[in-house]
C-alpha atoms as a PDB file:
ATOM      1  CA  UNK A   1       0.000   0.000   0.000  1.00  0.00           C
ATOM      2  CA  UNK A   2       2.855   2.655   0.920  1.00  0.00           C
ATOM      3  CA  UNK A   3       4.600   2.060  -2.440  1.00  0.00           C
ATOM      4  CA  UNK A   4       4.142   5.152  -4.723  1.00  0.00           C
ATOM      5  CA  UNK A   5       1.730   4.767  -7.808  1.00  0.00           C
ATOM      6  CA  UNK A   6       3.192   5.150 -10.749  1.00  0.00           C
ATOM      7  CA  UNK A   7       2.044   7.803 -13.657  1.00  0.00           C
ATOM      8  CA  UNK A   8      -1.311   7.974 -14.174  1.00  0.00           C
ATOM      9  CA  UNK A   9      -1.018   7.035 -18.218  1.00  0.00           C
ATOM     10  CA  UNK A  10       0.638   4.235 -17.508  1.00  0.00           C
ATOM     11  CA  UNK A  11      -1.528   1.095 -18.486  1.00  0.00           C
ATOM     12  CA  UNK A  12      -1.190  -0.624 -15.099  1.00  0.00           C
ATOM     13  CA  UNK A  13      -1.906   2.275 -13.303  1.00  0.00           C
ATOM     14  CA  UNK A  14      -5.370   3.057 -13.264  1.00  0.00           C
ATOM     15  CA  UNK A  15      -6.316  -0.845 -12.200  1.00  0.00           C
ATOM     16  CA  UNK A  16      -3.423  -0.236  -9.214  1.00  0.00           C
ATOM     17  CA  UNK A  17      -5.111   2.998  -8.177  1.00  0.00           C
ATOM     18  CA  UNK A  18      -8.546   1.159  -7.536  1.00  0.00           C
ATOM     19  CA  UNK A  19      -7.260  -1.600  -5.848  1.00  0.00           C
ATOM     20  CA  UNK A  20      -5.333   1.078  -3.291  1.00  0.00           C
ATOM     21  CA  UNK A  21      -8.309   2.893  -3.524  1.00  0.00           C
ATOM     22  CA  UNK A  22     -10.535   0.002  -2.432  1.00  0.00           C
ATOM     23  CA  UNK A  23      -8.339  -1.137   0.215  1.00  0.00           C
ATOM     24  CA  UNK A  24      -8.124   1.375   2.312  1.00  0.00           C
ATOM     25  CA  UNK A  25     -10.523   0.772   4.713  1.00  0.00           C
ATOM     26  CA  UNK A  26      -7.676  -2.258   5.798  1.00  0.00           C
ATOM     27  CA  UNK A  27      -5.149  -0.116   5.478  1.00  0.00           C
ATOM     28  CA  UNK A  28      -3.124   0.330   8.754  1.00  0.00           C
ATOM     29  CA  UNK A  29      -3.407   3.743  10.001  1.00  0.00           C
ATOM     30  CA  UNK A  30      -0.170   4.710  10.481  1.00  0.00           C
ATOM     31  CA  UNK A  31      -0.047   4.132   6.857  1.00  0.00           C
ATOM     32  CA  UNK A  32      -3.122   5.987   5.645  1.00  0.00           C
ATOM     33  CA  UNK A  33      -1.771   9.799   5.568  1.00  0.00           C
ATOM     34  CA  UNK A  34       1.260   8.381   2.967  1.00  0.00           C
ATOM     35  CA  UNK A  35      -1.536   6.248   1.225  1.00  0.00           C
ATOM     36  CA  UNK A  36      -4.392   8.879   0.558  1.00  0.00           C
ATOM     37  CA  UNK A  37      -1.264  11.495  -0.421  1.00  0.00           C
ATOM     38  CA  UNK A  38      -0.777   9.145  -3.168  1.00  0.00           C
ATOM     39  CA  UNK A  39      -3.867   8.875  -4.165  1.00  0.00           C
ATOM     40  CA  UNK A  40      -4.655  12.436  -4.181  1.00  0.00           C
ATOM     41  CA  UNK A  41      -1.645  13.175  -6.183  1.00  0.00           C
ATOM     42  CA  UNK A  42      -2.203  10.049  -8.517  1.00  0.00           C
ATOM     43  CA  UNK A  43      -5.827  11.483  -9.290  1.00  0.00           C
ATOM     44  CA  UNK A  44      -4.869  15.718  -9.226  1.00  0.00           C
ATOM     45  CA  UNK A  45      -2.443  13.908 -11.928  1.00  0.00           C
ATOM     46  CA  UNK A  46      -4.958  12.161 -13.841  1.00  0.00           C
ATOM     47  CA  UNK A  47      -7.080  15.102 -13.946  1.00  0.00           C
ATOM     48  CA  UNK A  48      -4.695  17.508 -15.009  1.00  0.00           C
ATOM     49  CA  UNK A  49      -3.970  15.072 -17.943  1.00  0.00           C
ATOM     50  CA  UNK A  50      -7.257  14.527 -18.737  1.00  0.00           C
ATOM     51  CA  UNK A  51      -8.199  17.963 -18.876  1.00  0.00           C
ATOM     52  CA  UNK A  52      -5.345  18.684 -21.234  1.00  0.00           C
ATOM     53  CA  UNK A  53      -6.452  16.071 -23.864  1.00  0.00           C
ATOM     54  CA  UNK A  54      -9.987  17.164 -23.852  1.00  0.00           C
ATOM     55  CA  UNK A  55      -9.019  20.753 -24.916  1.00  0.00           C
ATOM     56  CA  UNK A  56      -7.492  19.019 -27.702  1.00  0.00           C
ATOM     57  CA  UNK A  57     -10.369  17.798 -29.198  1.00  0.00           C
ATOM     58  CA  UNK A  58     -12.319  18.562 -31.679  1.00  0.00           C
ATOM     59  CA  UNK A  59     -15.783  19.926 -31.390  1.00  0.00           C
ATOM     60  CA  UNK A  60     -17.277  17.836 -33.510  1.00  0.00           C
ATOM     61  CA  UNK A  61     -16.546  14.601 -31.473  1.00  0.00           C
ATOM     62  CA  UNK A  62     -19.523  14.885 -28.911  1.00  0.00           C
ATOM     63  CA  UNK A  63     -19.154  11.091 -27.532  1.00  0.00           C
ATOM     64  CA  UNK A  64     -15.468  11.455 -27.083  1.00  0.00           C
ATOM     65  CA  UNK A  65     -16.123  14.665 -25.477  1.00  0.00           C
ATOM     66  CA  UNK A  66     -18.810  12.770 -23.499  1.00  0.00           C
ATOM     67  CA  UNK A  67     -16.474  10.468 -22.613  1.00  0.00           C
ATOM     68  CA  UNK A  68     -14.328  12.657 -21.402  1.00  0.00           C
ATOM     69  CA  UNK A  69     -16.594  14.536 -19.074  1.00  0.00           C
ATOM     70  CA  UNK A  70     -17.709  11.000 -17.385  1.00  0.00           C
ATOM     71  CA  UNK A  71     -13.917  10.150 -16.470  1.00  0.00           C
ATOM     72  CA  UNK A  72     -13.257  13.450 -15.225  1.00  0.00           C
ATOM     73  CA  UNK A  73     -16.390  13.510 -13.110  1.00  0.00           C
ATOM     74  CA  UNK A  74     -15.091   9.937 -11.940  1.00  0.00           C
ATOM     75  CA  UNK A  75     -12.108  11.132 -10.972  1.00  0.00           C
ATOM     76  CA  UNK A  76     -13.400  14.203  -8.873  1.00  0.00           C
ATOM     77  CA  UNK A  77     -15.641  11.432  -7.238  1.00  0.00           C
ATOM     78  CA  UNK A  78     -12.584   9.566  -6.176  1.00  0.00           C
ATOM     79  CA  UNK A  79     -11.201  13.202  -4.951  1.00  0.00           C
ATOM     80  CA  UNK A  80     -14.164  14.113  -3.140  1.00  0.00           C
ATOM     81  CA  UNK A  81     -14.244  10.490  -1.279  1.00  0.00           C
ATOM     82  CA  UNK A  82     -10.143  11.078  -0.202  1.00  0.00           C
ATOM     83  CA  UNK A  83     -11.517  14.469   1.098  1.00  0.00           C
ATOM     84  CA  UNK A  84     -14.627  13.595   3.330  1.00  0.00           C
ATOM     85  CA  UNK A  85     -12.519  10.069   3.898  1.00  0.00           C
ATOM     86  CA  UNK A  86      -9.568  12.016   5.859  1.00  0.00           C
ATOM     87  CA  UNK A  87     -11.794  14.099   7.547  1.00  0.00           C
ATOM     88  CA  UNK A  88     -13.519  11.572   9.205  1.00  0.00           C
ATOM     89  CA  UNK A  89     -12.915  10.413  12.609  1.00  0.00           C
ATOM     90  CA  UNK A  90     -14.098   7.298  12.607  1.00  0.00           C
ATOM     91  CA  UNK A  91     -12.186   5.799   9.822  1.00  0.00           C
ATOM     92  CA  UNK A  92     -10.253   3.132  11.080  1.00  0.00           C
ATOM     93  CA  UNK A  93      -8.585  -0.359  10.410  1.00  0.00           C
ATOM     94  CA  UNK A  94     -10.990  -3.458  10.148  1.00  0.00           C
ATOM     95  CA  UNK A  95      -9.916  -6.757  10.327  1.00  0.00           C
ATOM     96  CA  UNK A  96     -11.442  -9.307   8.844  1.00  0.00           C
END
């Protein structure tokens, strides 16, 4: 879990991201500031390059811009779950 993700276009990356991502509710806490950095950076990342191809397309390619939009919004979901995830008190290790 504490080793770095690497950049978000690589191929491996995204499918790394979610499994981090869905583990950390069993991630130790010592570990989880290091963890959710990550993330946050992996996913500011991902946005930033996102946003910079979809400036780059055309007008007249409304699926792909479409397409676009729906990734970005998933990405600012992810975001927005790191945010409220951190700030909550009761997040904690579970052990199954």
């Amino acid at each position: 879990m504490k080793r770095p993700l690497p950049d978000w276009d690589y191929p491996i990356s995204r499918s790394a991201a979610t499994i981090k991502f869905g583990l950390l509710d069993v991630t130790d806490a010592a570990d989880m500031p290091a963890v959710v950095a990550d993330l946050k950076r992996f996913y500011l990342d991902m946005r930033r390059g996102l946003t910079d191809r979809r400036e780059s397309l055309a007008a007249d390619r409304p699926f792909l811009q479409a397409t676009m939009a729906d990734r970005l919004a998933w990405v600012d979901q992810r975001l927005d779950m790191l945010k409220s995830g951190t700030e909550c008190s009761a997040a904690g290790t579970i052990v199954h």
